[in-house]
C-alpha atoms as a PDB file:
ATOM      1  CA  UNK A   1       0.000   0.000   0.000  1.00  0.00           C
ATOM      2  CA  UNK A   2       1.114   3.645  -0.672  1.00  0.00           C
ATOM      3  CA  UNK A   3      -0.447   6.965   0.253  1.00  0.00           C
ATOM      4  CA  UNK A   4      -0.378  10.012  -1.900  1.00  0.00           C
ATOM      5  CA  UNK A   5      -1.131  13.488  -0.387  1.00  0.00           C
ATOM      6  CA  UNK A   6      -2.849  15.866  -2.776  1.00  0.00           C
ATOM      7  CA  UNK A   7      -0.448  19.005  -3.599  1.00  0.00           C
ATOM      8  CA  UNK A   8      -1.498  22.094  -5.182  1.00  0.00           C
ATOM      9  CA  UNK A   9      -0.468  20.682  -8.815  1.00  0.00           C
ATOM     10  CA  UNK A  10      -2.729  17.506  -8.259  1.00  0.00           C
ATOM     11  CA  UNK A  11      -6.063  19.173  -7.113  1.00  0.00           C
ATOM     12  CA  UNK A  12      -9.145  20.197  -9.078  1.00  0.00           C
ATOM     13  CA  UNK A  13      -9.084  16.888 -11.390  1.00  0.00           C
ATOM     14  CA  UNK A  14     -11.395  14.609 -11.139  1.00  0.00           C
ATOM     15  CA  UNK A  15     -10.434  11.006  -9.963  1.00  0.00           C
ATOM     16  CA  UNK A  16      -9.758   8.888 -12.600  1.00  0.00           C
ATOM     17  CA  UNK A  17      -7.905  11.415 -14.760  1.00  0.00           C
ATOM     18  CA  UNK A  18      -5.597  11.505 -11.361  1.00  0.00           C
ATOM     19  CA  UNK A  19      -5.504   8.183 -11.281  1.00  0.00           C
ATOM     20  CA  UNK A  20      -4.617   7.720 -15.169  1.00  0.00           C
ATOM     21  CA  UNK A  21      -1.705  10.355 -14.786  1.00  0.00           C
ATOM     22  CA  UNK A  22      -0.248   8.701 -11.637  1.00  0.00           C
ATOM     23  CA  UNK A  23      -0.469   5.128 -12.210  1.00  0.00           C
ATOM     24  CA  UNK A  24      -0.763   5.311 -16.849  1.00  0.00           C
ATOM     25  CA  UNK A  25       0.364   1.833 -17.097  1.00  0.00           C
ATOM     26  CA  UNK A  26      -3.099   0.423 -15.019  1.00  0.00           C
ATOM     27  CA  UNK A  27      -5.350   0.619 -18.014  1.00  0.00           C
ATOM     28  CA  UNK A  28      -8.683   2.387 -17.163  1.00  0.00           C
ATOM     29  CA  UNK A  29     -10.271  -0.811 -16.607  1.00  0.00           C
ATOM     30  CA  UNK A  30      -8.616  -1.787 -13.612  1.00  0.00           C
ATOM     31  CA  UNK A  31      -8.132   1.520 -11.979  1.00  0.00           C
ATOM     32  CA  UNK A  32     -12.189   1.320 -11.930  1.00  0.00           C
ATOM     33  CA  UNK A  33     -12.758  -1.324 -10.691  1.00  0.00           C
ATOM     34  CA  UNK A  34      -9.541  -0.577  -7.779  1.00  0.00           C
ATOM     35  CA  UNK A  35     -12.475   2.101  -6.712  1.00  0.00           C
ATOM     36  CA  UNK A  36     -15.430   0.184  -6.836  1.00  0.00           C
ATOM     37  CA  UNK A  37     -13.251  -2.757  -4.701  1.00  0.00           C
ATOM     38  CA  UNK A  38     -12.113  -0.155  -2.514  1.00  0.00           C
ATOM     39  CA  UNK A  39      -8.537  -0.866  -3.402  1.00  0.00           C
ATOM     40  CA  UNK A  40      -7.945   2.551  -4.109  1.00  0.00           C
ATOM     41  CA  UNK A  41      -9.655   5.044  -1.645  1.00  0.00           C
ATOM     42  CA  UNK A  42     -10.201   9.112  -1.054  1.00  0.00           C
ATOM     43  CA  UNK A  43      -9.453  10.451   2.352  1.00  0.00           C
ATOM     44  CA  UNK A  44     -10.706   6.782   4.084  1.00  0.00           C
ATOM     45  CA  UNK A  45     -14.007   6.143   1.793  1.00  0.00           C
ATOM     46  CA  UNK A  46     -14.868   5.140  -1.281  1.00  0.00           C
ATOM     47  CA  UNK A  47     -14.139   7.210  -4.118  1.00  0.00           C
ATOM     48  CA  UNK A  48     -15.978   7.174  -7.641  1.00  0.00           C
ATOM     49  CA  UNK A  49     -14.154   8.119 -11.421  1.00  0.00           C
ATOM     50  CA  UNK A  50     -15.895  11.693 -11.155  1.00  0.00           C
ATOM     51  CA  UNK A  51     -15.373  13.082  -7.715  1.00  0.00           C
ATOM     52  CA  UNK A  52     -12.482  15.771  -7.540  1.00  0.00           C
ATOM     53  CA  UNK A  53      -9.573  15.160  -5.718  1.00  0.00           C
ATOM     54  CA  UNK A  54      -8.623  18.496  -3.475  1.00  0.00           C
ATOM     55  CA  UNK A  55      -5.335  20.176  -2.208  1.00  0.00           C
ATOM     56  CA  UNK A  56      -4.642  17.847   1.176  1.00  0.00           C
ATOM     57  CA  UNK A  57      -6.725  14.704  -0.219  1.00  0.00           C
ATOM     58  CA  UNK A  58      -5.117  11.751   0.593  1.00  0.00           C
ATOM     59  CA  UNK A  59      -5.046   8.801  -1.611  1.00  0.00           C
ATOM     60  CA  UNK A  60      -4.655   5.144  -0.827  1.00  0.00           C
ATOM     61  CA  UNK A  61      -3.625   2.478  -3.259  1.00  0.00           C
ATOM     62  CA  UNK A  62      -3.439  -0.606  -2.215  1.00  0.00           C
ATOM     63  CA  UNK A  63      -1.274  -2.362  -4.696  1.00  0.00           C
ATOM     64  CA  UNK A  64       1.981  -4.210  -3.687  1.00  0.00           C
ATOM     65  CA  UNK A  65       4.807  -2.049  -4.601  1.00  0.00           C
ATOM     66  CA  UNK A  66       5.988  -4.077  -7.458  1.00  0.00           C
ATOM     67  CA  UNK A  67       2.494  -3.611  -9.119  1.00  0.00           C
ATOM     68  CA  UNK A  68       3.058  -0.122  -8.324  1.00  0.00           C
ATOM     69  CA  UNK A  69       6.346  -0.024 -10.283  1.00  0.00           C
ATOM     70  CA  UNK A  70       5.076  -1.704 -12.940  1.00  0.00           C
ATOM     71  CA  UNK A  71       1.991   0.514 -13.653  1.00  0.00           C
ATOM     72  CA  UNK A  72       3.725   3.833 -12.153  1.00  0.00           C
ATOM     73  CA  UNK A  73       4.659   6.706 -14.301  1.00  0.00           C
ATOM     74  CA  UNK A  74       8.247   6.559 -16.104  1.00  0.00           C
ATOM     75  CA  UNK A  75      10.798   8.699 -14.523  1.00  0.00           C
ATOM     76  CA  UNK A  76      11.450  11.257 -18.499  1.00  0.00           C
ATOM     77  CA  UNK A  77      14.603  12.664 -19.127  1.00  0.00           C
ATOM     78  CA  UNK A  78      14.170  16.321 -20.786  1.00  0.00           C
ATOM     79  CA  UNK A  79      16.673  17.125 -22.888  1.00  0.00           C
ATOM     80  CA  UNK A  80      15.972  21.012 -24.422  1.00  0.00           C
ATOM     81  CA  UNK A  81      17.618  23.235 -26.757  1.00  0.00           C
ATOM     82  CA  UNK A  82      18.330  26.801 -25.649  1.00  0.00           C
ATOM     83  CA  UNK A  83      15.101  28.502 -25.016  1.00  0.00           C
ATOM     84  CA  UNK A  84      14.401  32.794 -25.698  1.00  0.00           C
ATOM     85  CA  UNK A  85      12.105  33.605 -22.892  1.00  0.00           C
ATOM     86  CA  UNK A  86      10.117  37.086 -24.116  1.00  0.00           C
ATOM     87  CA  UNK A  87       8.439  36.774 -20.140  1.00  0.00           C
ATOM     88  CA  UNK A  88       8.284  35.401 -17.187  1.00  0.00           C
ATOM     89  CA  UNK A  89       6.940  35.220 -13.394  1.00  0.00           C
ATOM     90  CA  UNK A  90       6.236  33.128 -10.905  1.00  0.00           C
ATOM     91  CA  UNK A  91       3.684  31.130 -12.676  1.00  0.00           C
ATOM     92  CA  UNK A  92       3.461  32.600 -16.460  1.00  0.00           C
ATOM     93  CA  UNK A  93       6.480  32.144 -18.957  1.00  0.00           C
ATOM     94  CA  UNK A  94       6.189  33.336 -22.954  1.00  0.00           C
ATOM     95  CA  UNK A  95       8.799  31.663 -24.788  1.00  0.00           C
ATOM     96  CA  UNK A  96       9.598  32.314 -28.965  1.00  0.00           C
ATOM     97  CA  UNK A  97       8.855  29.522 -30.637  1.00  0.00           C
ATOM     98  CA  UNK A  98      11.767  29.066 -33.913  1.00  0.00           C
ATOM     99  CA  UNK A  99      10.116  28.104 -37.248  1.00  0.00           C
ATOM    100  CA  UNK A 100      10.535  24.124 -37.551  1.00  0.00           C
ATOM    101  CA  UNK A 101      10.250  22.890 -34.225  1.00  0.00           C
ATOM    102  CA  UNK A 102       7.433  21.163 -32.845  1.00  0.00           C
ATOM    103  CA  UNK A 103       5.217  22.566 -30.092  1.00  0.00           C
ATOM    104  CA  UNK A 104       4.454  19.175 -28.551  1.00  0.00           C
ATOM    105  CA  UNK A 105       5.748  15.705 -29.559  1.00  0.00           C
ATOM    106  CA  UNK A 106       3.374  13.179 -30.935  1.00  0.00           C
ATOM    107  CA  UNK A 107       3.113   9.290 -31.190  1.00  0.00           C
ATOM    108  CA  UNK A 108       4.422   9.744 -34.964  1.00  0.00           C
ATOM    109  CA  UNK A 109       7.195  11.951 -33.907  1.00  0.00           C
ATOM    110  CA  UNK A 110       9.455  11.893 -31.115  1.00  0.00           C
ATOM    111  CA  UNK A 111      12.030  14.859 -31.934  1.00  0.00           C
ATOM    112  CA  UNK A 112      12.657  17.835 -29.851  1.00  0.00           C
ATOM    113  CA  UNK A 113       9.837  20.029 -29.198  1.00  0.00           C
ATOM    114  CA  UNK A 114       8.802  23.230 -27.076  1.00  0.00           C
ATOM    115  CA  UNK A 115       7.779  21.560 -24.174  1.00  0.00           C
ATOM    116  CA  UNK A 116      11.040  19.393 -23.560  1.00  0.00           C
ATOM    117  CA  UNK A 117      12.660  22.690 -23.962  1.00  0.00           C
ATOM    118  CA  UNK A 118      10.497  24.533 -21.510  1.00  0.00           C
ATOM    119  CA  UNK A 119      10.798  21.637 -18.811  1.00  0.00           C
ATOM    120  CA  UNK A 120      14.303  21.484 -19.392  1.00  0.00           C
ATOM    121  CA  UNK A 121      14.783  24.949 -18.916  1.00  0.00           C
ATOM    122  CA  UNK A 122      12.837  25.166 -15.328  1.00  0.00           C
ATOM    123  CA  UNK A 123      14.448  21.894 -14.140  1.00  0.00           C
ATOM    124  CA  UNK A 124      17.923  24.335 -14.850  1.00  0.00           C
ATOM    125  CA  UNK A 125      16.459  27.178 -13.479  1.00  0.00           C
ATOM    126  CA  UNK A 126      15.126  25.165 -10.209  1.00  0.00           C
ATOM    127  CA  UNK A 127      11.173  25.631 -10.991  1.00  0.00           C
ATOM    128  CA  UNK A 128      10.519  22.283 -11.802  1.00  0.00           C
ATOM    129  CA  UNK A 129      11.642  18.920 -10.375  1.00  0.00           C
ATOM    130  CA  UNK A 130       9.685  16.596 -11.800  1.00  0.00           C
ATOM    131  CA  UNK A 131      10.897  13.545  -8.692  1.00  0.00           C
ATOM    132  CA  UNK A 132       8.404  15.689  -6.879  1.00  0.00           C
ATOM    133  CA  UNK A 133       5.901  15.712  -9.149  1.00  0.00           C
ATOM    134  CA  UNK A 134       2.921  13.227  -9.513  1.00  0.00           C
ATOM    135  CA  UNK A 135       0.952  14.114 -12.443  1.00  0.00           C
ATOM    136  CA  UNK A 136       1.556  17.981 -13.822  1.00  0.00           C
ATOM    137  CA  UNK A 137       4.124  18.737 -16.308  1.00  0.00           C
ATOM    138  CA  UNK A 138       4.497  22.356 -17.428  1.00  0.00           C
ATOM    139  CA  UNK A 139       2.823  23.190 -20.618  1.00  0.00           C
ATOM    140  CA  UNK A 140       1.378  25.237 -23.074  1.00  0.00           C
ATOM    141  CA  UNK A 141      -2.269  27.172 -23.387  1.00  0.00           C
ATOM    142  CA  UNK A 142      -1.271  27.453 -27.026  1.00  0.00           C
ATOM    143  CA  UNK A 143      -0.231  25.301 -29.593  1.00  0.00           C
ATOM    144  CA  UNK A 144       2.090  26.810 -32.809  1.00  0.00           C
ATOM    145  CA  UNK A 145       2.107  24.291 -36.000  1.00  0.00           C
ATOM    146  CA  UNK A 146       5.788  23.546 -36.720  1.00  0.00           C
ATOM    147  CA  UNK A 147       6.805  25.858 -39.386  1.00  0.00           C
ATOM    148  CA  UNK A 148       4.937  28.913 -37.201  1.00  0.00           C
ATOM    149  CA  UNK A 149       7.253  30.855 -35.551  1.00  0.00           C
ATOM    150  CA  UNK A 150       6.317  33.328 -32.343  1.00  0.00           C
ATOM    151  CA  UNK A 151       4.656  33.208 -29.230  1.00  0.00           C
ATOM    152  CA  UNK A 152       3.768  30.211 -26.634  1.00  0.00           C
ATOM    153  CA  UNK A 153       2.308  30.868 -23.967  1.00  0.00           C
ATOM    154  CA  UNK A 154       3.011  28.400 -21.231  1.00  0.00           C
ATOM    155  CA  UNK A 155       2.521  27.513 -17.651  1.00  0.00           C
ATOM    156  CA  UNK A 156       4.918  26.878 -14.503  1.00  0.00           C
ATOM    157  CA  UNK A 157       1.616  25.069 -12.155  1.00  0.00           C
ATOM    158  CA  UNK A 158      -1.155  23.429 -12.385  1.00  0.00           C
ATOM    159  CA  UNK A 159      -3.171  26.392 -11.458  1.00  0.00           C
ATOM    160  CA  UNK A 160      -1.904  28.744 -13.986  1.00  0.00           C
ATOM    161  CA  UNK A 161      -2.642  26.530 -16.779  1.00  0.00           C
ATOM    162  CA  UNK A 162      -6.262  26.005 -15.600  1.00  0.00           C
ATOM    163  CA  UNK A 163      -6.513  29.829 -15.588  1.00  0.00           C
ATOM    164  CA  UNK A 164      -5.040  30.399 -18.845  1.00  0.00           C
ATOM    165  CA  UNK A 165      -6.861  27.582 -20.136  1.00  0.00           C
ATOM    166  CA  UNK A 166      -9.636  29.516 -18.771  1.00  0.00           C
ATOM    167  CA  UNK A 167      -8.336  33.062 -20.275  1.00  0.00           C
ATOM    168  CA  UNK A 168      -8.076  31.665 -23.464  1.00  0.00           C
ATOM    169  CA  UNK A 169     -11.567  30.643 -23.712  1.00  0.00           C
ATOM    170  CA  UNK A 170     -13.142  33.562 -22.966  1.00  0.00           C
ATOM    171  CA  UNK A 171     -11.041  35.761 -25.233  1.00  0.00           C
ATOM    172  CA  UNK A 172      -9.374  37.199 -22.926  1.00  0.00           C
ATOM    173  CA  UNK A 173      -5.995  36.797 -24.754  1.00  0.00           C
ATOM    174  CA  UNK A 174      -5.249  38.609 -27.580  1.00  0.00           C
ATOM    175  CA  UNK A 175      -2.967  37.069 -30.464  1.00  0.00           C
ATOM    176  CA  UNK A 176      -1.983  38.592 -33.205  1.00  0.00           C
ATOM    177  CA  UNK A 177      -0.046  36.998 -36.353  1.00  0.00           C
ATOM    178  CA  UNK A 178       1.528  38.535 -39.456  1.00  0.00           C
ATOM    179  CA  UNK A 179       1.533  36.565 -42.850  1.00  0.00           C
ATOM    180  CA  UNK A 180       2.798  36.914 -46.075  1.00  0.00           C
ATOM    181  CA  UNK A 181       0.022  36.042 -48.541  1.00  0.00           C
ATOM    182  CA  UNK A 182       0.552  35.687 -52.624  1.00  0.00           C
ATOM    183  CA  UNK A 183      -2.344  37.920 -53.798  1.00  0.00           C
ATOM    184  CA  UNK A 184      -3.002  42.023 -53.813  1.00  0.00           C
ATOM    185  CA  UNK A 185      -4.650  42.413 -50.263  1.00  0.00           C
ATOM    186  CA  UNK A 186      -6.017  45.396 -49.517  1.00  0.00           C
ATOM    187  CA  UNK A 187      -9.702  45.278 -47.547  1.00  0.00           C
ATOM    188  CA  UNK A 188     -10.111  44.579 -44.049  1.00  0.00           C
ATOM    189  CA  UNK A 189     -11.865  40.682 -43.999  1.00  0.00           C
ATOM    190  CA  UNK A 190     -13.411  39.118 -40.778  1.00  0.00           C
ATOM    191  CA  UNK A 191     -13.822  35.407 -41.899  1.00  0.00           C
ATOM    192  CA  UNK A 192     -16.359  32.824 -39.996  1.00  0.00           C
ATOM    193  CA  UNK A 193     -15.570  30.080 -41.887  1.00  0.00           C
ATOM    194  CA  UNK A 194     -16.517  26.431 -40.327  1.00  0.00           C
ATOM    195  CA  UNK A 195     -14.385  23.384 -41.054  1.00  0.00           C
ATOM    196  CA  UNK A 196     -13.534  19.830 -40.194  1.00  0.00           C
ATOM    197  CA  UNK A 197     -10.300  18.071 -39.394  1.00  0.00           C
ATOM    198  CA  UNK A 198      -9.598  15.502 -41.933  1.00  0.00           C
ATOM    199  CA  UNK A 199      -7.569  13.614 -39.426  1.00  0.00           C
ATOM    200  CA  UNK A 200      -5.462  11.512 -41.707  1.00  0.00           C
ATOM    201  CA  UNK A 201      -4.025  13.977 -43.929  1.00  0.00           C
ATOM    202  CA  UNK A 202      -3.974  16.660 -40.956  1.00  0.00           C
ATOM    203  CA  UNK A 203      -5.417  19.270 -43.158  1.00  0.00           C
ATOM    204  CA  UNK A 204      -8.753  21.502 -42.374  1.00  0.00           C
ATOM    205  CA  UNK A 205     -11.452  20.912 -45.150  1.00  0.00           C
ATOM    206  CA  UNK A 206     -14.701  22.755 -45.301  1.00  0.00           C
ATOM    207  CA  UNK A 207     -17.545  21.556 -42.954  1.00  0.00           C
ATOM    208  CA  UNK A 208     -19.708  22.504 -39.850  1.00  0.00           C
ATOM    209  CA  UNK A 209     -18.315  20.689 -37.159  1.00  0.00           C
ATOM    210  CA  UNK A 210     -15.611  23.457 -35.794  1.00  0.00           C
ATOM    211  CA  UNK A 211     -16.662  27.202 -35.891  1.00  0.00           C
ATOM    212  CA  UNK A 212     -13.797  29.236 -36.348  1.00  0.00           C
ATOM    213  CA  UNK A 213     -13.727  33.094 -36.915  1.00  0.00           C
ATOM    214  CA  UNK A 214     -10.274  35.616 -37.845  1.00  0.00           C
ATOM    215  CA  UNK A 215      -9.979  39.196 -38.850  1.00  0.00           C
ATOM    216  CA  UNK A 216      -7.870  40.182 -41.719  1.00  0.00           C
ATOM    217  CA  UNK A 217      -6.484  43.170 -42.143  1.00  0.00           C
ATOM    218  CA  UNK A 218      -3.882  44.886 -44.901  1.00  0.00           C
ATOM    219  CA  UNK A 219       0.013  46.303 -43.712  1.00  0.00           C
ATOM    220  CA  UNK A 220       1.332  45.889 -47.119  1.00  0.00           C
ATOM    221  CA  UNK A 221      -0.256  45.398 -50.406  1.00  0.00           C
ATOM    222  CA  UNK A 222       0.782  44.757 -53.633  1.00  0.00           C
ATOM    223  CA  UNK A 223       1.722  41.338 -55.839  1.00  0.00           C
ATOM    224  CA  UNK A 224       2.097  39.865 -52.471  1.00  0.00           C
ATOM    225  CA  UNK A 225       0.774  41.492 -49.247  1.00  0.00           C
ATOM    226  CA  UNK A 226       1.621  41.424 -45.556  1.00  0.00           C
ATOM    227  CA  UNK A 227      -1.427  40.766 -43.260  1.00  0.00           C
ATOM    228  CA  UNK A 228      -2.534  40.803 -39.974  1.00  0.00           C
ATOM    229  CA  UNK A 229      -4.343  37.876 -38.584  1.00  0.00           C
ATOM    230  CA  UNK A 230      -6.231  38.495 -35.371  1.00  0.00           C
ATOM    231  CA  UNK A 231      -7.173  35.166 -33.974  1.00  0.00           C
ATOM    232  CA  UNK A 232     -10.000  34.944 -32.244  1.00  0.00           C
ATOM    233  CA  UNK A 233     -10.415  31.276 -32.262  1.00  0.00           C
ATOM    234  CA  UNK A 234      -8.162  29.050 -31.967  1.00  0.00           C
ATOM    235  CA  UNK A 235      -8.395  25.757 -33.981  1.00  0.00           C
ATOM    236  CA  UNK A 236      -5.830  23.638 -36.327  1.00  0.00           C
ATOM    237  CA  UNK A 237      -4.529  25.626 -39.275  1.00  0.00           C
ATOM    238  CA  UNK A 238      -6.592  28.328 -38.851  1.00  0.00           C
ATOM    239  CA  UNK A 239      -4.920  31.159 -40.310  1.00  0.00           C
ATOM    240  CA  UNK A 240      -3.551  29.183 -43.110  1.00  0.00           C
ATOM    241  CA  UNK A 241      -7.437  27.539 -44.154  1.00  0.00           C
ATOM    242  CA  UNK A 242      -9.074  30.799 -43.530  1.00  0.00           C
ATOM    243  CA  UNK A 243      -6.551  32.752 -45.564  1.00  0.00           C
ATOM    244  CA  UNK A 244      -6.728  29.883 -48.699  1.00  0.00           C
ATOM    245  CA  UNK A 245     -10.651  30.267 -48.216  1.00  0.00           C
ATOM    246  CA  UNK A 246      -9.944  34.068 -49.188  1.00  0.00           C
ATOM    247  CA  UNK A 247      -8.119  33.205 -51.865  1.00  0.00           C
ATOM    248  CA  UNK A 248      -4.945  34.767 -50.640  1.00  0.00           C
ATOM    249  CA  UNK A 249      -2.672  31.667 -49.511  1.00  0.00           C
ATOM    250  CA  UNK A 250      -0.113  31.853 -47.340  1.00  0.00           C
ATOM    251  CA  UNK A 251       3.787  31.851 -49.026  1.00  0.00           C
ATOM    252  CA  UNK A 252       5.206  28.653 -48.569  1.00  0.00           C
ATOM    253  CA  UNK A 253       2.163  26.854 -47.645  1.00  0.00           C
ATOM    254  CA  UNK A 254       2.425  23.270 -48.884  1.00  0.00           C
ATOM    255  CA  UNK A 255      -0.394  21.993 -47.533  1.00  0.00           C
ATOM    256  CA  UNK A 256      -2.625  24.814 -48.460  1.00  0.00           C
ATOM    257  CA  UNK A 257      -0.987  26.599 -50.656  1.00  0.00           C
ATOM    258  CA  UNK A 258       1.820  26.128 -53.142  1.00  0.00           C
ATOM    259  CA  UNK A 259       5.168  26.157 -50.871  1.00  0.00           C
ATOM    260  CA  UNK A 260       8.435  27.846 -51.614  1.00  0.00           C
ATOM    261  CA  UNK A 261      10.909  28.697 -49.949  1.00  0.00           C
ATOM    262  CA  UNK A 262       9.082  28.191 -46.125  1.00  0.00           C
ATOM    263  CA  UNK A 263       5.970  28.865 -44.808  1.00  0.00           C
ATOM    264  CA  UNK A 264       6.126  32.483 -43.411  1.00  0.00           C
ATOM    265  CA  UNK A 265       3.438  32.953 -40.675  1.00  0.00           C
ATOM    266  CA  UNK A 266       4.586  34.676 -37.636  1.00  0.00           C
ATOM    267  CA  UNK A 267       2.808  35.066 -33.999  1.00  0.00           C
ATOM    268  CA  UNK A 268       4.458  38.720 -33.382  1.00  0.00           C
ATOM    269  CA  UNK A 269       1.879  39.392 -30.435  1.00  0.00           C
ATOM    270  CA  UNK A 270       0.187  38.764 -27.168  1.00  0.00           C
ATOM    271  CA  UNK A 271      -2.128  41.244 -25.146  1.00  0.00           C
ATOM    272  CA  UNK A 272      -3.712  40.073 -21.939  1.00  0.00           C
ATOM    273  CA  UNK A 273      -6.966  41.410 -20.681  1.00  0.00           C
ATOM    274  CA  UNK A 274      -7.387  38.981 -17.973  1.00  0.00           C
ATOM    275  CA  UNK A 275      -9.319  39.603 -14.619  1.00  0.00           C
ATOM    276  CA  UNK A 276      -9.586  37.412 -11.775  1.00  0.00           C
ATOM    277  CA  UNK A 277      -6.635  36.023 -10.296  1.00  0.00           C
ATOM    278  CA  UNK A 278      -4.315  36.946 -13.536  1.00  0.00           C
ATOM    279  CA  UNK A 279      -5.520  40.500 -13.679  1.00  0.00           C
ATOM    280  CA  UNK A 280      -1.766  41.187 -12.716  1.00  0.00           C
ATOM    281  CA  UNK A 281      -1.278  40.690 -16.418  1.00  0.00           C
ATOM    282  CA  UNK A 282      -3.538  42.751 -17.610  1.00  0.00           C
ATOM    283  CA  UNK A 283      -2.691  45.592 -20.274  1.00  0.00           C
ATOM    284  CA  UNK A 284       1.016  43.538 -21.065  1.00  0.00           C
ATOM    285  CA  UNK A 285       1.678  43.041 -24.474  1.00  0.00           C
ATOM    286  CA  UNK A 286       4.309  40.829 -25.664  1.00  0.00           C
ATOM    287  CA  UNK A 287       6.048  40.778 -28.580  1.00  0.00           C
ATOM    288  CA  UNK A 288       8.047  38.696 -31.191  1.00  0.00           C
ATOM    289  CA  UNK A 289      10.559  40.041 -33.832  1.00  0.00           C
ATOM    290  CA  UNK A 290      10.527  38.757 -37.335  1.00  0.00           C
ATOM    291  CA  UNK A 291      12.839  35.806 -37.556  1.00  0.00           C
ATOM    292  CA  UNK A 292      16.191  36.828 -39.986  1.00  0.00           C
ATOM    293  CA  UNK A 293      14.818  33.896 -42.724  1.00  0.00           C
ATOM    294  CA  UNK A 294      11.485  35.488 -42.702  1.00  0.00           C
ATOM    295  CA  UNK A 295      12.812  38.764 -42.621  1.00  0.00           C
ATOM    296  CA  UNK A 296      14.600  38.241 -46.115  1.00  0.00           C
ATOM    297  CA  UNK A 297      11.402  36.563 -47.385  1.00  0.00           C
ATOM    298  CA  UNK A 298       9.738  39.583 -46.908  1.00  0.00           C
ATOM    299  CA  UNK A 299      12.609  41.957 -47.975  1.00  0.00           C
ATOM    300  CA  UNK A 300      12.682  39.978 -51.529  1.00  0.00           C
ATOM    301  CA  UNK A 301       8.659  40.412 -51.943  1.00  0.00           C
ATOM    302  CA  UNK A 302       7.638  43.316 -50.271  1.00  0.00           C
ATOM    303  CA  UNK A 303      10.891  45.594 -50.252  1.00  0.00           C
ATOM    304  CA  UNK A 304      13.563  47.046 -47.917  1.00  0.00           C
ATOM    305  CA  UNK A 305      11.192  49.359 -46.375  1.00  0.00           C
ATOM    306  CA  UNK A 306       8.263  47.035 -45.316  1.00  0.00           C
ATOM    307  CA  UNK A 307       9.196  46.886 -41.631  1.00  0.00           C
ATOM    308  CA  UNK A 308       8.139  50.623 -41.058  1.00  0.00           C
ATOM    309  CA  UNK A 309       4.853  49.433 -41.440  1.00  0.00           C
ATOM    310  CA  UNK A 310       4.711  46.640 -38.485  1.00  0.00           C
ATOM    311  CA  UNK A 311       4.622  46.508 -34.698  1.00  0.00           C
ATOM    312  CA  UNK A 312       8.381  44.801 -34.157  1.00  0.00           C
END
C-alpha cells in the first residue's frame, strides 16, 4: 500500500484522470474497478471516477509495490535546446517559438519540441523537479504548428494553466499573427468560416463541425501582401485555411498553398486582458521580432522598407 497526499499541482481533477496520470500503465479498466473494490480510496471512503480530488486529499492504493512499479509513471529525461524567454513570473512564462520545431511531440514523432525545452529549462532554473511531481508537467495554453514561428504561452503550475486555459476561452488573450500572402490584399476581412479536421491527412477541409472566426487586415499590399491575422479562435490551421478560403494563400504553404521557400506565418503578439486572479497581467503586451529567414522573405517580396509598417 502507498499513500499520496494531494499538492497544489494535483487538485481540481477529477479522480480517474488523477488516477490515469499517476499510475498510466493500469489501463482504465482496472483503476475502476480498484475504486469500486475499494482498493484505491479518497481520504478513508470510497471514491468514484468523477469526484475531484482536493489540495490535502489523501489517496490510498493498495497495490503491492511491485504492481506499483510496474503501472507507475516513467521517470522522463528532458533534454531542451536553448530557449528565448520574451516573459516570465512566478507562474506565467512566454517563450519564442523558432520556425521548424514542434510545439508538442506526438506518437508519430518523437524529436525535440517546445515543451522538452520549456521543462528542461525550469528543471535548470530550479522551478521544476519533476521527482516531486505526480501528475503535472508544465505546458502550453497554445499550440504553434511547426513551421509557425512566435509566441507560446506556457505555464509553470497546475493552477496557472487552468486559468489560462480559462483566459483563453473567454477571449481574454489577444494574439496577433503577421503573414505573407501571394495575392493584392487590400480590404479589411473578418472570416467565420466552419471546417472539419480531416484527421489523416492533418489538413482543415470545409464543414460545420468546428466554428472558427479571424480578422484580416492589410500592412502591405501589392503582388504579395503582408497581413494581420487576429485570432480569435483558436483551432488547427486556422490562419492558413481561412486565408486559402480568401483566396490569398499563405507563401510557402504546402499543404494549403503552393510552398516555396518556407511557410512564413509569424505570432508577433500577445495582449492580456485577464481579470480574476491573472488580472496582474492585464494591459502587457508581448512581442516577437521577425525571424532573420522570414525577414529576407519579406525583404525579396515586399521591399527594404516594409518593416516601417509593423509593430516589431
Amino acid at each position: 500500500m502507498k499513500e499520496f497526499r494531494i499538492d497544489g499541482n494535483d487538485a481540481g481533477q477529477r479522480m480517474d484522470r488523477y488516477l490515469a496520470k499517476l499510475l498510466p500503465g493500469a489501463g482504465k479498466g482496472l483503476l475502476q474497478k480498484s475504486l469500486r473494490k475499494k482498493n484505491i480510496t479518497l481520504n478513508g471512503k470510497k471514491a468514484s471516477p468523477q469526484d475531484m480530488v482536493q489540495e490535502g486529499d489523501l489517496v490510498k492504493v493498495f497495490f503491492s509495490d511491485e504492481t506499483l512499479d510496474k503501472f507507475g509513471k516513467e521517470a522522463k529525461k528532458f533534454v531542451g535546446q536553448g530557449v528565448k524567454v520574451l516573459y516570465e513570473d512566478d507562474n506565467v512564462i512566454l517563450l519564442d517559438k523558432p520556425g521548424g520545431r514542434l510545439t508538442h511531440s506526438s506518437k508519430d514523432c518523437r524529436e525535440g519540441n517546445m515543451v522538452d525545452d520549456l521543462v528542461a529549462y525550469l528543471i535548470q532554473k530550479g522551478d521544476y523537479n519533476p521527482r516531486l511531481e505526480r501528475t503535472f508537467t508544465p505546458a502550453f495554453c497554445n499550440r504553434l504548428d511547426r513551421n509557425t514561428s512566435g509566441i507560446l504561452i506556457g505555464a509553470k503550475n497546475a493552477q496557472a494553466l487552468r486559468l489560462l486555459n480559462r483566459a483563453m476561452e473567454a477571449r481574454e488573450i489577444e494574439k496577433h499573427y503577421y503573414a505573407l500572402v501571394r495575392g493584392n490584399f487590400q480590404e479589411e476581412a473578418r472570416v467565420t468560416k466552419s471546417g472539419k479536421k480531416l484527421r489523416e491527412k492533418n489538413k482543415m477541409v470545409a464543414g460545420e463541425d468546428l466554428a472558427m472566426e479571424t480578422v484580416f487586415r492589410p500592412v502591405v499590399s501589392g503582388d504579395y501582401s503582408l497581413v494581420d491575422a487576429d485570432l480569435l479562435t483558436g483551432k488547427t490551421h486556422q490562419i492558413r485555411y481561412h486565408l486559402q478560403s480568401l483566396g490569398f494563400p499563405i507563401f510557402g504553404d504546402k499543404k494549403y498553398g503552393d510552398g516555396g521557400r518556407g511557410q512564413w506565418l509569424h505570432n508577433y503578439q500577445v495582449v492580456f486582458h485577464t481579470q480574476g486572479d491573472l488580472a496582474y497581467l492585464d494591459g502587457l503586451e508581448v512581442l516577437s521580432p521577425i525571424p532573420e529567414k522570414l525577414d529576407r522573405i519579406a525583404r525579396d517580396y515586399l521591399g527594404r522598407d516594409y518593416r516601417k509598417f509593423l509593430r516589431v
